[in-house]
PDB file of N, CA and C in Angstrom:
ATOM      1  N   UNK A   1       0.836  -1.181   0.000  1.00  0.00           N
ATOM      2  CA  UNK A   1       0.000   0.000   0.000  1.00  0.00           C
ATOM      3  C   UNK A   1       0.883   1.248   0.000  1.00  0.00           C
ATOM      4  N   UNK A   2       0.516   2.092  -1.375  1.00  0.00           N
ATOM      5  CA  UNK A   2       1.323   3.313  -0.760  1.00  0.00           C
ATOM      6  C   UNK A   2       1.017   4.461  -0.185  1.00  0.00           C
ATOM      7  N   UNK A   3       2.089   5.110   0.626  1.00  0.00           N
ATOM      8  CA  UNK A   3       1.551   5.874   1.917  1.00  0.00           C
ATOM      9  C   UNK A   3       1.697   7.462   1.203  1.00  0.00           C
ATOM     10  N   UNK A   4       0.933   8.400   1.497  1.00  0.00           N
ATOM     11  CA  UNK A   4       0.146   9.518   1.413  1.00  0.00           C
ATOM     12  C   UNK A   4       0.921  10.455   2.212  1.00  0.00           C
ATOM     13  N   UNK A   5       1.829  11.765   2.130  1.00  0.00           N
ATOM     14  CA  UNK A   5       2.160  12.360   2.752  1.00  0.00           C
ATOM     15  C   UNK A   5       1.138  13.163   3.652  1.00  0.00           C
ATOM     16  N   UNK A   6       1.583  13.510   4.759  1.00  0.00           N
ATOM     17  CA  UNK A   6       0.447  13.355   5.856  1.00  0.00           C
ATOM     18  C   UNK A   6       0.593  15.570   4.939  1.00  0.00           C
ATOM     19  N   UNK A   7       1.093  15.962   4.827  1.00  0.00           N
ATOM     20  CA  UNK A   7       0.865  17.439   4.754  1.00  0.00           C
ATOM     21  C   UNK A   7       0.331  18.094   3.784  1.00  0.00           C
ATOM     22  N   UNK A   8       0.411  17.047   2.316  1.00  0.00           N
ATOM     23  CA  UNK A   8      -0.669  16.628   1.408  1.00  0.00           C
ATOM     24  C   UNK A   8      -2.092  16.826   1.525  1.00  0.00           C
ATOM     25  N   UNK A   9      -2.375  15.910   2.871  1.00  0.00           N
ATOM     26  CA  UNK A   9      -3.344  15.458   3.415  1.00  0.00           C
ATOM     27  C   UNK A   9      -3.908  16.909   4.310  1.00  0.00           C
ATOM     28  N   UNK A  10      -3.282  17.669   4.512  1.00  0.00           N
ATOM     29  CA  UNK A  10      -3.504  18.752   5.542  1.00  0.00           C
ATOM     30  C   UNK A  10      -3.616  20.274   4.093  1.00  0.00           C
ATOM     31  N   UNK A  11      -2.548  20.066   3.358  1.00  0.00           N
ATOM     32  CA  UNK A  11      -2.924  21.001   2.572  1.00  0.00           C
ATOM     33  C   UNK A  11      -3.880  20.928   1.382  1.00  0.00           C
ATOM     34  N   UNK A  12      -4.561  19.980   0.785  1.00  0.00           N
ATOM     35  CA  UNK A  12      -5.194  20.267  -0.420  1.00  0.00           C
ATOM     36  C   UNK A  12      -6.765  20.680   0.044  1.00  0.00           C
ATOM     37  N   UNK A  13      -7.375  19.777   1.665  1.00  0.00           N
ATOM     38  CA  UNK A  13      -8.193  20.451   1.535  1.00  0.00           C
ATOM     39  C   UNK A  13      -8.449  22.188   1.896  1.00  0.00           C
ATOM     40  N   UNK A  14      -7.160  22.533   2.497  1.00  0.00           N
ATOM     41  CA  UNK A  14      -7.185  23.990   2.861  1.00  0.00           C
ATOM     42  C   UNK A  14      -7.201  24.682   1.886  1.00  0.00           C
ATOM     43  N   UNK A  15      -6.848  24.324   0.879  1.00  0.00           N
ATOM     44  CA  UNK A  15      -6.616  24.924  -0.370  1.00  0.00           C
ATOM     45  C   UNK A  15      -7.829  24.839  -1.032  1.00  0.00           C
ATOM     46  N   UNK A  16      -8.608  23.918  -1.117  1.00  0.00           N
ATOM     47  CA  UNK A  16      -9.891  23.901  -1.894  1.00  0.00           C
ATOM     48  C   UNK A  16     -10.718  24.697  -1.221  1.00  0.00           C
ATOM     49  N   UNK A  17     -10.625  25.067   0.309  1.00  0.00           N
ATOM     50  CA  UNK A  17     -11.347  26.014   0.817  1.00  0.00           C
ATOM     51  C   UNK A  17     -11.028  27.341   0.564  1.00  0.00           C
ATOM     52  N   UNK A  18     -10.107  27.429   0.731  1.00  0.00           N
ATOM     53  CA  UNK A  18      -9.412  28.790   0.361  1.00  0.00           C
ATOM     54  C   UNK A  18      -9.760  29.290  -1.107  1.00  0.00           C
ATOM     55  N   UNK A  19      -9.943  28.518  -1.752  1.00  0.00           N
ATOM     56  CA  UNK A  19     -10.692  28.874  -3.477  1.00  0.00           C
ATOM     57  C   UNK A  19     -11.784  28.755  -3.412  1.00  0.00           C
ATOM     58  N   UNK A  20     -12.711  28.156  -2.669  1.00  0.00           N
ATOM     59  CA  UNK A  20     -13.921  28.041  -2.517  1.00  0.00           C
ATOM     60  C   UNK A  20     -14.522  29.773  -2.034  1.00  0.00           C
ATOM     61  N   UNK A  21     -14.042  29.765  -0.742  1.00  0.00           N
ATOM     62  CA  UNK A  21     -14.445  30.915  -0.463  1.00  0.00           C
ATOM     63  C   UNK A  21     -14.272  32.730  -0.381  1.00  0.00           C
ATOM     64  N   UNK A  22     -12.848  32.474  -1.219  1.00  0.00           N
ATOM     65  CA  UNK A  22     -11.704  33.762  -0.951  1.00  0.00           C
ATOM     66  C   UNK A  22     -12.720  34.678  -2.200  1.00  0.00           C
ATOM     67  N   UNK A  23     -13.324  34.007  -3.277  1.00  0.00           N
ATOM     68  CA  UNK A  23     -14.218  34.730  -3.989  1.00  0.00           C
ATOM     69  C   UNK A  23     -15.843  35.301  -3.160  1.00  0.00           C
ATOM     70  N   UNK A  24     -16.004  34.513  -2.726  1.00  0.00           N
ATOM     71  CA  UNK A  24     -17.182  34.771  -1.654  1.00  0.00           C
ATOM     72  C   UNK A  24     -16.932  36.232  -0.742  1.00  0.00           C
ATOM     73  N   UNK A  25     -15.779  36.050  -0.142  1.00  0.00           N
ATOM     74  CA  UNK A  25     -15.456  37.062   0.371  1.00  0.00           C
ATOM     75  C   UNK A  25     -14.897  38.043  -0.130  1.00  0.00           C
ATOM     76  N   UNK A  26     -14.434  38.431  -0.896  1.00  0.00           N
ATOM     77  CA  UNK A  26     -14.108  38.941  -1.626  1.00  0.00           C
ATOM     78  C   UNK A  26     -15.318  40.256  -2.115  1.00  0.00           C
ATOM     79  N   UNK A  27     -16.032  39.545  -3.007  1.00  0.00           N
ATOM     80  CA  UNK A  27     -17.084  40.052  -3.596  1.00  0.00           C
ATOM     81  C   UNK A  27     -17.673  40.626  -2.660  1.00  0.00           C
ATOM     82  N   UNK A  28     -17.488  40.613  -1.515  1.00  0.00           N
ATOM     83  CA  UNK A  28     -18.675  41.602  -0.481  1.00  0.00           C
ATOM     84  C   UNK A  28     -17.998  42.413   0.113  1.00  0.00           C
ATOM     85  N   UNK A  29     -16.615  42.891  -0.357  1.00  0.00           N
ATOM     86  CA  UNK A  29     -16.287  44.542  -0.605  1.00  0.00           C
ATOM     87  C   UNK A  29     -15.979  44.883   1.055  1.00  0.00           C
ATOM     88  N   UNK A  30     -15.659  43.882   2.036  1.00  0.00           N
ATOM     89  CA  UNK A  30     -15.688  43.850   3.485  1.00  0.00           C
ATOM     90  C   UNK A  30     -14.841  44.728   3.786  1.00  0.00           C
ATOM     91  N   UNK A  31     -14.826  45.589   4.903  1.00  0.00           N
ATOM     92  CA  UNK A  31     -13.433  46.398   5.340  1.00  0.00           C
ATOM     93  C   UNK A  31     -12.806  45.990   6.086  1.00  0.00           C
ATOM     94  N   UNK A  32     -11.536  45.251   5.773  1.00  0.00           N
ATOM     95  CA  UNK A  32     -10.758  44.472   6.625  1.00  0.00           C
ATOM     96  C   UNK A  32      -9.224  45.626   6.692  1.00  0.00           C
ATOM     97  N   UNK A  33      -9.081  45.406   7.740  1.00  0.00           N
ATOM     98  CA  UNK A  33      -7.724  46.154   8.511  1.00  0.00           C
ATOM     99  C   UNK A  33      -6.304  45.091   8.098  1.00  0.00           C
ATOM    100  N   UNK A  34      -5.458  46.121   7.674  1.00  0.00           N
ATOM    101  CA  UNK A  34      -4.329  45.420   7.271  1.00  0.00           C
ATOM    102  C   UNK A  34      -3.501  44.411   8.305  1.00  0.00           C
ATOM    103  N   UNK A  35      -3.454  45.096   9.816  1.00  0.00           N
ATOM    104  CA  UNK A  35      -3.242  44.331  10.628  1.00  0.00           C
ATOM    105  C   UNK A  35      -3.685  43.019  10.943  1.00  0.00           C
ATOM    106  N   UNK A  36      -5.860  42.752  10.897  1.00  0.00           N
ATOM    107  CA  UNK A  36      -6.235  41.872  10.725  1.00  0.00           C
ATOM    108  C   UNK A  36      -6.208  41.012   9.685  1.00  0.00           C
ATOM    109  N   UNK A  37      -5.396  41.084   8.541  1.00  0.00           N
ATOM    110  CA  UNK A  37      -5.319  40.780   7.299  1.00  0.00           C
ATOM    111  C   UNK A  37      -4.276  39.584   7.628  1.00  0.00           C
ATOM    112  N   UNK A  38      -3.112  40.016   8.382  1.00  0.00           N
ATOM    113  CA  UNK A  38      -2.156  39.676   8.621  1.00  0.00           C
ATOM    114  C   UNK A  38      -2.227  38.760   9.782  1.00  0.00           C
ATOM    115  N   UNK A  39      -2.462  38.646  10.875  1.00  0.00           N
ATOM    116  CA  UNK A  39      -3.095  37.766  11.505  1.00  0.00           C
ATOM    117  C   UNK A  39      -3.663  36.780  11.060  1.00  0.00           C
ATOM    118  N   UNK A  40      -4.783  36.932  10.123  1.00  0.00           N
ATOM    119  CA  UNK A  40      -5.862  35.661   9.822  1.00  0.00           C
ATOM    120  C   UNK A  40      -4.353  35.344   8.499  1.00  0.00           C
ATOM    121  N   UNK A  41      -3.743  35.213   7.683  1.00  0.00           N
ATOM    122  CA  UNK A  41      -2.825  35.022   6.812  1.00  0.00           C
ATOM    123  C   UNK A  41      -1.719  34.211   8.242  1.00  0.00           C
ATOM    124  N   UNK A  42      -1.756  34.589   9.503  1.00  0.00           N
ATOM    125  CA  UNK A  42      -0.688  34.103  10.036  1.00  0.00           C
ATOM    126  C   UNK A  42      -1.196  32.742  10.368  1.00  0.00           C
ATOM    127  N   UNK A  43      -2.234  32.948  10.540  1.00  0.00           N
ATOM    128  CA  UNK A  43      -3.062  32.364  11.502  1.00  0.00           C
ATOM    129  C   UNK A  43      -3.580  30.797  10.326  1.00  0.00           C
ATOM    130  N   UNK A  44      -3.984  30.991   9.126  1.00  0.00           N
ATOM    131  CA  UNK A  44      -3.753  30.281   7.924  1.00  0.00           C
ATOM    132  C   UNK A  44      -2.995  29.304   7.736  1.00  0.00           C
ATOM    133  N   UNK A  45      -1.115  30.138   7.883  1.00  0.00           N
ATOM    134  CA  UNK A  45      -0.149  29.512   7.575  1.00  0.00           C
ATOM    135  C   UNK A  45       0.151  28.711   8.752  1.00  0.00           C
ATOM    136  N   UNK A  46       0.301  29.075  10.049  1.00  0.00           N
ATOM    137  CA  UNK A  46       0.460  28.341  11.136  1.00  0.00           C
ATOM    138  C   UNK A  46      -0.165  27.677  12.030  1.00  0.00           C
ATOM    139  N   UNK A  47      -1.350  28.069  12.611  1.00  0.00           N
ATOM    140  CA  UNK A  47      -1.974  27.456  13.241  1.00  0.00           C
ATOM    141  C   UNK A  47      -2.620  26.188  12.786  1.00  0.00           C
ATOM    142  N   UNK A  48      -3.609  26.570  11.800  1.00  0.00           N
ATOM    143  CA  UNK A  48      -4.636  25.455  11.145  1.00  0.00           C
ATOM    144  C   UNK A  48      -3.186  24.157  10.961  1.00  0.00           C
ATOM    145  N   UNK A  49      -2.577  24.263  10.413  1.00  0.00           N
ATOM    146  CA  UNK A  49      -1.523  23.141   9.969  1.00  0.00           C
ATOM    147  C   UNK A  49      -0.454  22.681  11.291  1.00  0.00           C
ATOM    148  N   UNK A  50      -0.534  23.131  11.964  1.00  0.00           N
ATOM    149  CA  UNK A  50       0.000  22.824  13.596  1.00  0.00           C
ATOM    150  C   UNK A  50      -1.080  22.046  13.720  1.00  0.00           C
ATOM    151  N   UNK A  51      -2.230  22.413  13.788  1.00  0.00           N
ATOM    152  CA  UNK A  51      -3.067  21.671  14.581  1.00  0.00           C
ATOM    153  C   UNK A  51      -3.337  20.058  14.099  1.00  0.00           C
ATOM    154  N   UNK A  52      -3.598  20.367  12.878  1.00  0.00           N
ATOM    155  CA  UNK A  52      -3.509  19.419  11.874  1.00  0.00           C
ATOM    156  C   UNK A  52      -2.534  18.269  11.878  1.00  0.00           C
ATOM    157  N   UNK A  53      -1.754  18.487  12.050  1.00  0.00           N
ATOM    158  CA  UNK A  53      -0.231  17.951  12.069  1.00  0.00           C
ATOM    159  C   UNK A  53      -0.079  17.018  13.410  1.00  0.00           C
ATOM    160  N   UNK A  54      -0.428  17.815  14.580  1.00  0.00           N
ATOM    161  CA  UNK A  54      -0.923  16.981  15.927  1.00  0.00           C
ATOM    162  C   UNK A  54      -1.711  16.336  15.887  1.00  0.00           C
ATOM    163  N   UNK A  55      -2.725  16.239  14.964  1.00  0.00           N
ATOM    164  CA  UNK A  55      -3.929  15.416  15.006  1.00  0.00           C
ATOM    165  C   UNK A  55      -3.585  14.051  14.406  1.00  0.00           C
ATOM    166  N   UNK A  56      -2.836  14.514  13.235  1.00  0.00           N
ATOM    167  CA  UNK A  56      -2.631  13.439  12.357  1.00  0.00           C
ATOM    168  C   UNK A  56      -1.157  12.436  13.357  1.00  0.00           C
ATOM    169  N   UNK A  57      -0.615  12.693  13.672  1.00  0.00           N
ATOM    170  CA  UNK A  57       0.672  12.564  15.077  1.00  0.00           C
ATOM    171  C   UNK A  57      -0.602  11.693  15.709  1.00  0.00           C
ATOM    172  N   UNK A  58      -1.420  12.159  16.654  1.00  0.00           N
ATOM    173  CA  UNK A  58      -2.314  11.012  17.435  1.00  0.00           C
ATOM    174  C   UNK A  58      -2.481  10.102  17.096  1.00  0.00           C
ATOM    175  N   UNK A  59      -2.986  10.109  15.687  1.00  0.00           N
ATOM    176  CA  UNK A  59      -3.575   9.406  14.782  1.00  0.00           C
ATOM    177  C   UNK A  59      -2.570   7.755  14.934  1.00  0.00           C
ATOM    178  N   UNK A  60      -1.095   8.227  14.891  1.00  0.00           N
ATOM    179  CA  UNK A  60      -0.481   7.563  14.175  1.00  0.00           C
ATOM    180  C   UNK A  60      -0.252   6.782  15.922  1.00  0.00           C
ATOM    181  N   UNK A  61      -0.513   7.401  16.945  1.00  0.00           N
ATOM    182  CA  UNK A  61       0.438   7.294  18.124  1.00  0.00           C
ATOM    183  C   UNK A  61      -1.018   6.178  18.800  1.00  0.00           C
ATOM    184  N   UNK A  62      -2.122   7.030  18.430  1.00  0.00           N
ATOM    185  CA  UNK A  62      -3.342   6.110  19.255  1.00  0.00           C
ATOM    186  C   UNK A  62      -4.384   5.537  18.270  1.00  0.00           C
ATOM    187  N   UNK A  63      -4.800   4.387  18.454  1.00  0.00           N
ATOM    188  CA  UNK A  63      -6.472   4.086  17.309  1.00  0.00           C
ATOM    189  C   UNK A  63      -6.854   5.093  17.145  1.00  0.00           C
ATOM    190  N   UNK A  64      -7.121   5.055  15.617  1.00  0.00           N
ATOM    191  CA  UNK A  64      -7.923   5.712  15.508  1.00  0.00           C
ATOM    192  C   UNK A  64      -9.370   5.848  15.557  1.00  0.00           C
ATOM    193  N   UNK A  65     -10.026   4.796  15.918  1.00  0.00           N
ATOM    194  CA  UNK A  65     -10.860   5.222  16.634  1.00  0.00           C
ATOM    195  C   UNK A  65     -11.360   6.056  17.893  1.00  0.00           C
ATOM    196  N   UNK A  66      -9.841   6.360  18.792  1.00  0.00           N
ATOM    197  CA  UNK A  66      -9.825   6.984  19.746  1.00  0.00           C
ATOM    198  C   UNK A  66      -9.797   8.167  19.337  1.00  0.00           C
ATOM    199  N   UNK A  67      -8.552   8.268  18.509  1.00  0.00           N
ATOM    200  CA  UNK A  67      -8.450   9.353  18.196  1.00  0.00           C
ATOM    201  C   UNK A  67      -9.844  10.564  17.670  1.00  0.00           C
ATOM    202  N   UNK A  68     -10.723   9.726  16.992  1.00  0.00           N
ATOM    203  CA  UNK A  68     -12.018  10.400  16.440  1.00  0.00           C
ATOM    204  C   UNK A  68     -12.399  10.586  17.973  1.00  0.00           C
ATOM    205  N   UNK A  69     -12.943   9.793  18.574  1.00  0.00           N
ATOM    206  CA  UNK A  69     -13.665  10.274  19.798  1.00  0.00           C
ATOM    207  C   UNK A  69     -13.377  11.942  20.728  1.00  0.00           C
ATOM    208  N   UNK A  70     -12.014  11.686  20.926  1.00  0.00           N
ATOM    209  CA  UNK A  70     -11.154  12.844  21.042  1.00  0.00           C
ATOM    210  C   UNK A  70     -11.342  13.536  20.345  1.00  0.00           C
ATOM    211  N   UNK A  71     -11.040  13.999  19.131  1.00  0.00           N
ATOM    212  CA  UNK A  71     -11.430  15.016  18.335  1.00  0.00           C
ATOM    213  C   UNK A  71     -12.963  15.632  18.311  1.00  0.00           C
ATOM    214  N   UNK A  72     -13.879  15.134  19.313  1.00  0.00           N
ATOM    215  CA  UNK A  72     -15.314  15.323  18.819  1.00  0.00           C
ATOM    216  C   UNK A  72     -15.387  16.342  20.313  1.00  0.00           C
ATOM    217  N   UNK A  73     -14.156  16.295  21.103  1.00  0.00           N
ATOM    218  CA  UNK A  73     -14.360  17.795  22.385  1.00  0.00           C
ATOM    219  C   UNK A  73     -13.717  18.854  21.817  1.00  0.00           C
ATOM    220  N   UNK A  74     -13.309  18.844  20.564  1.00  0.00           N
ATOM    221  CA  UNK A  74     -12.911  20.547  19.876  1.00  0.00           C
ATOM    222  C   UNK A  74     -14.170  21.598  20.190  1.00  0.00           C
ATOM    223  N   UNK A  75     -15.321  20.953  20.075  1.00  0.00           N
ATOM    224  CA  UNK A  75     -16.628  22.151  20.418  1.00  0.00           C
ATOM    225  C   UNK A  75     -16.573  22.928  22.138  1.00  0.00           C
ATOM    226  N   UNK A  76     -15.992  21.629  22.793  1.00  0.00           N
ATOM    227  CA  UNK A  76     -16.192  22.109  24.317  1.00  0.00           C
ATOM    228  C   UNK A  76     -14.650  22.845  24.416  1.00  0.00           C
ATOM    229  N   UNK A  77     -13.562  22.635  24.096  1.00  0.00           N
ATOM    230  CA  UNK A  77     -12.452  23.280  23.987  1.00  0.00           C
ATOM    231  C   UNK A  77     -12.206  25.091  23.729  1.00  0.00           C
ATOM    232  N   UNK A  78     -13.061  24.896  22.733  1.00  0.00           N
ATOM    233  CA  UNK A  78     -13.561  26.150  22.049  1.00  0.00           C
ATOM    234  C   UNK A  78     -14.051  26.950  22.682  1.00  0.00           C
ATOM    235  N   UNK A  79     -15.256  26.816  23.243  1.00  0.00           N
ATOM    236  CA  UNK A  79     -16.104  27.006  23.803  1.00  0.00           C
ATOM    237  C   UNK A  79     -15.732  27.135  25.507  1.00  0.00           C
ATOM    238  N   UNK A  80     -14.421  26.740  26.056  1.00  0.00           N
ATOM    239  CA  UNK A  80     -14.211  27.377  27.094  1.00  0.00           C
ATOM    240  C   UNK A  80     -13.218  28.174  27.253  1.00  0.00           C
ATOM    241  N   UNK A  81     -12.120  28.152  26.039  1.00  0.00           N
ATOM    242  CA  UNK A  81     -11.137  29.291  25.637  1.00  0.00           C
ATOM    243  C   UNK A  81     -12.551  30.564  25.167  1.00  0.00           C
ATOM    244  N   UNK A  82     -13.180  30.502  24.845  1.00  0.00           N
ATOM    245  CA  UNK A  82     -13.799  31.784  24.300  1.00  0.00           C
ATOM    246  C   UNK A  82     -14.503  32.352  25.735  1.00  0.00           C
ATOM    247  N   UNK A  83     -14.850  31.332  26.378  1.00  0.00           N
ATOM    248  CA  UNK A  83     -14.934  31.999  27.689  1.00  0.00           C
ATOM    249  C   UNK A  83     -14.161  32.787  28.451  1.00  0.00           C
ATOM    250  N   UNK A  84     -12.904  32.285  28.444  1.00  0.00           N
ATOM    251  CA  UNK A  84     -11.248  32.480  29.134  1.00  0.00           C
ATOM    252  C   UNK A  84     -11.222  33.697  28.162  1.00  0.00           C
ATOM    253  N   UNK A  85     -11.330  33.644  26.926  1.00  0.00           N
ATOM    254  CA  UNK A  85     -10.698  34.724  26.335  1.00  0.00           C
ATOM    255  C   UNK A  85     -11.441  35.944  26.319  1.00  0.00           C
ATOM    256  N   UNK A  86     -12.741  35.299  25.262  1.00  0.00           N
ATOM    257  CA  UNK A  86     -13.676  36.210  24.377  1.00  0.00           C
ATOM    258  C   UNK A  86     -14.738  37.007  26.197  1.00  0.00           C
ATOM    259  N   UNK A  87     -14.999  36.157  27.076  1.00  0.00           N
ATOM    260  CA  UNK A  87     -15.556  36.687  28.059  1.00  0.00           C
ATOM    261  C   UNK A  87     -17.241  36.409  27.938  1.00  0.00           C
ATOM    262  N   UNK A  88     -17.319  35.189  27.263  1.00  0.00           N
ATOM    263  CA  UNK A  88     -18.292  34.359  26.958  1.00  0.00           C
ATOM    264  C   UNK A  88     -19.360  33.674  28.235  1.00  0.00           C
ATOM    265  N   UNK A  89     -20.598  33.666  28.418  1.00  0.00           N
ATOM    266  CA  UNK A  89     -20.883  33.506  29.648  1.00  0.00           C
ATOM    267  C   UNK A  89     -21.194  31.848  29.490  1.00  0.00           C
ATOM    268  N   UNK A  90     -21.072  31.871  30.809  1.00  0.00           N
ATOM    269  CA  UNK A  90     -21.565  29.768  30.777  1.00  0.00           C
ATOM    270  C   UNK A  90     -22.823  29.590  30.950  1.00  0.00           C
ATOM    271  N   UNK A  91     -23.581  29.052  30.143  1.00  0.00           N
ATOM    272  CA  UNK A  91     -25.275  28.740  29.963  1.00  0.00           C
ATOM    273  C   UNK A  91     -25.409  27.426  30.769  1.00  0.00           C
ATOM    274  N   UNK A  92     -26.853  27.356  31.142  1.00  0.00           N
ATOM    275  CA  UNK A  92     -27.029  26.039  31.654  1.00  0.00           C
ATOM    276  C   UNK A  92     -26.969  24.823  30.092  1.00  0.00           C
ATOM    277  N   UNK A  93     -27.356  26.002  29.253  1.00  0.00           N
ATOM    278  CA  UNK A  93     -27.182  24.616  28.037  1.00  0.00           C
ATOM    279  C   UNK A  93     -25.709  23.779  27.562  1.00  0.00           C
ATOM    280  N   UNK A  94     -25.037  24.830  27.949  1.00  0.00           N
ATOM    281  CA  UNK A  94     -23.837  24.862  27.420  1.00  0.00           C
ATOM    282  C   UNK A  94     -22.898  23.415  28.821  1.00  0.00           C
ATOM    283  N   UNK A  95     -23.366  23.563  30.073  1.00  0.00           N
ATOM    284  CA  UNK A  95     -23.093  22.866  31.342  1.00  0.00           C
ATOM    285  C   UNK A  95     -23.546  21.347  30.658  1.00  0.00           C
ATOM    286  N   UNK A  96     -24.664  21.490  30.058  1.00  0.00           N
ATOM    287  CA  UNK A  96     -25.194  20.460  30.124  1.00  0.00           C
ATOM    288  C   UNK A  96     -25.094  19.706  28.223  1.00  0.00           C
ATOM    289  N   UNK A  97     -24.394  20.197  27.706  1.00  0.00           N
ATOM    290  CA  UNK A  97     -23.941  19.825  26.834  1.00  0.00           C
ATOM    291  C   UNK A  97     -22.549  19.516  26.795  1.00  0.00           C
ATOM    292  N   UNK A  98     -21.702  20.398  27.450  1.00  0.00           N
ATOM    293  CA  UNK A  98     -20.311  19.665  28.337  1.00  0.00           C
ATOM    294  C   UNK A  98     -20.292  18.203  28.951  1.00  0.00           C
ATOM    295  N   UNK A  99     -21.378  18.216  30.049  1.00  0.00           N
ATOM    296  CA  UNK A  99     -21.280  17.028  30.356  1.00  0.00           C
ATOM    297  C   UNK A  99     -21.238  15.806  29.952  1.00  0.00           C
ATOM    298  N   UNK A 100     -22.478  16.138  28.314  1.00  0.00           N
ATOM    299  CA  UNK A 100     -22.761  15.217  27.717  1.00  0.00           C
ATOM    300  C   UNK A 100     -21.869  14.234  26.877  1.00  0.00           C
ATOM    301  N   UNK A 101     -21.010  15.612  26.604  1.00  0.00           N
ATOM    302  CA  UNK A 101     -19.805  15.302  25.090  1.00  0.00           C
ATOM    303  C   UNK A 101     -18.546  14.701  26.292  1.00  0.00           C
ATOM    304  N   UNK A 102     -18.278  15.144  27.535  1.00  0.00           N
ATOM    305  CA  UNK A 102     -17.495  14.781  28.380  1.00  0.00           C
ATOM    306  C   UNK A 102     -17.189  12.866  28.685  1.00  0.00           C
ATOM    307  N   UNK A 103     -18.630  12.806  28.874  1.00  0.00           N
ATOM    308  CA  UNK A 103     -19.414  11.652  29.297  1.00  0.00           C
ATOM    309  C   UNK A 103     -19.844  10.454  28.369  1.00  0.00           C
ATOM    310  N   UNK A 104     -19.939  11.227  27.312  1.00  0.00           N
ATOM    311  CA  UNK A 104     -19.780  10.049  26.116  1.00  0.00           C
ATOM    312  C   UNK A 104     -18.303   9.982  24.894  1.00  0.00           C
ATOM    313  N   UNK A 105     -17.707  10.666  25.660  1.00  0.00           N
ATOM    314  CA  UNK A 105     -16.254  10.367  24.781  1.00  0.00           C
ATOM    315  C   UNK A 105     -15.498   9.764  26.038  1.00  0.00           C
ATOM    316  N   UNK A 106     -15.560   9.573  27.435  1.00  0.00           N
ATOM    317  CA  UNK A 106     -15.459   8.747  27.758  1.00  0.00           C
ATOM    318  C   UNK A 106     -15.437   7.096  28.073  1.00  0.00           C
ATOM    319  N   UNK A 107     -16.923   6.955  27.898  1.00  0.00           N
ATOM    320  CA  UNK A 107     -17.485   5.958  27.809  1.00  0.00           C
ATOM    321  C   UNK A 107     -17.080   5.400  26.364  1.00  0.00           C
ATOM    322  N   UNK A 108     -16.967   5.933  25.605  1.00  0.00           N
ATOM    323  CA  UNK A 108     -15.971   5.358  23.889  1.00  0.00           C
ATOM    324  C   UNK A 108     -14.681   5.017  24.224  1.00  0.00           C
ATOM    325  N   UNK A 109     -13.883   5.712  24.516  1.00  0.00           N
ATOM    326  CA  UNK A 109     -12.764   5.200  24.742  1.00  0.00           C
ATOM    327  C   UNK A 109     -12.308   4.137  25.592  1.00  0.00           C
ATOM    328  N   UNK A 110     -13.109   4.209  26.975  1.00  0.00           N
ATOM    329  CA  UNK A 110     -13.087   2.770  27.644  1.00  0.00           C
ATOM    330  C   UNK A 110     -13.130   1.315  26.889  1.00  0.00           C
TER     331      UNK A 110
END
């Protein structure tokens, strides 16, 4: 079987997004700040493909079936950095949707 470079794998679909939507945005004439320009461009080149890169690293290090399970608390992750950061308040829905995703990506991995 032959093997697939894993960054391949990380860049073509970024790239099909990036053509997908850079016209979308585009066309709606948005006022974006050069500073923020530069950021989301940093943020493009480095982050998304860091992250990516660790994921695919798990992948290789744990089942992947685990690995999916794990990947399915990016919503609660998110969602409590934006708290930490953005100053986001904690809902009872939000408690109780934590628990849920907590509680059943547990119970998977066991």
């Amino acid at each position: 079987m032959e093997t697939v470079n894993p960054l391949l794998v990380i860049f073509i679909p970024a790239l099909i997004g990036v053509l997908a939507l850079a016209p979308i945005i585009l066309s709606r004439n948005l006022p974006i700040q050069k500073s923020t320009l530069i950021y989301l461009i940093i943020i493009g080149i480095l982050w998304i493909p860091i992250g990516q890169i660790i994921f695919l690293t798990g992948v290789k290090l744990i089942e992947a079936s685990k690995v999916s399970f794990l990947a399915l608390t990016y919503p609660l992750f998110v969602t409590i950095l934006s708290i930490i950061f953005l100053g986001e308040k904690i809902t009872l829905k939000f408690l109780i949707a934590s628990l849920l995703i907590t509680a059943g990506v547990i119970l998977m991995i066991k």
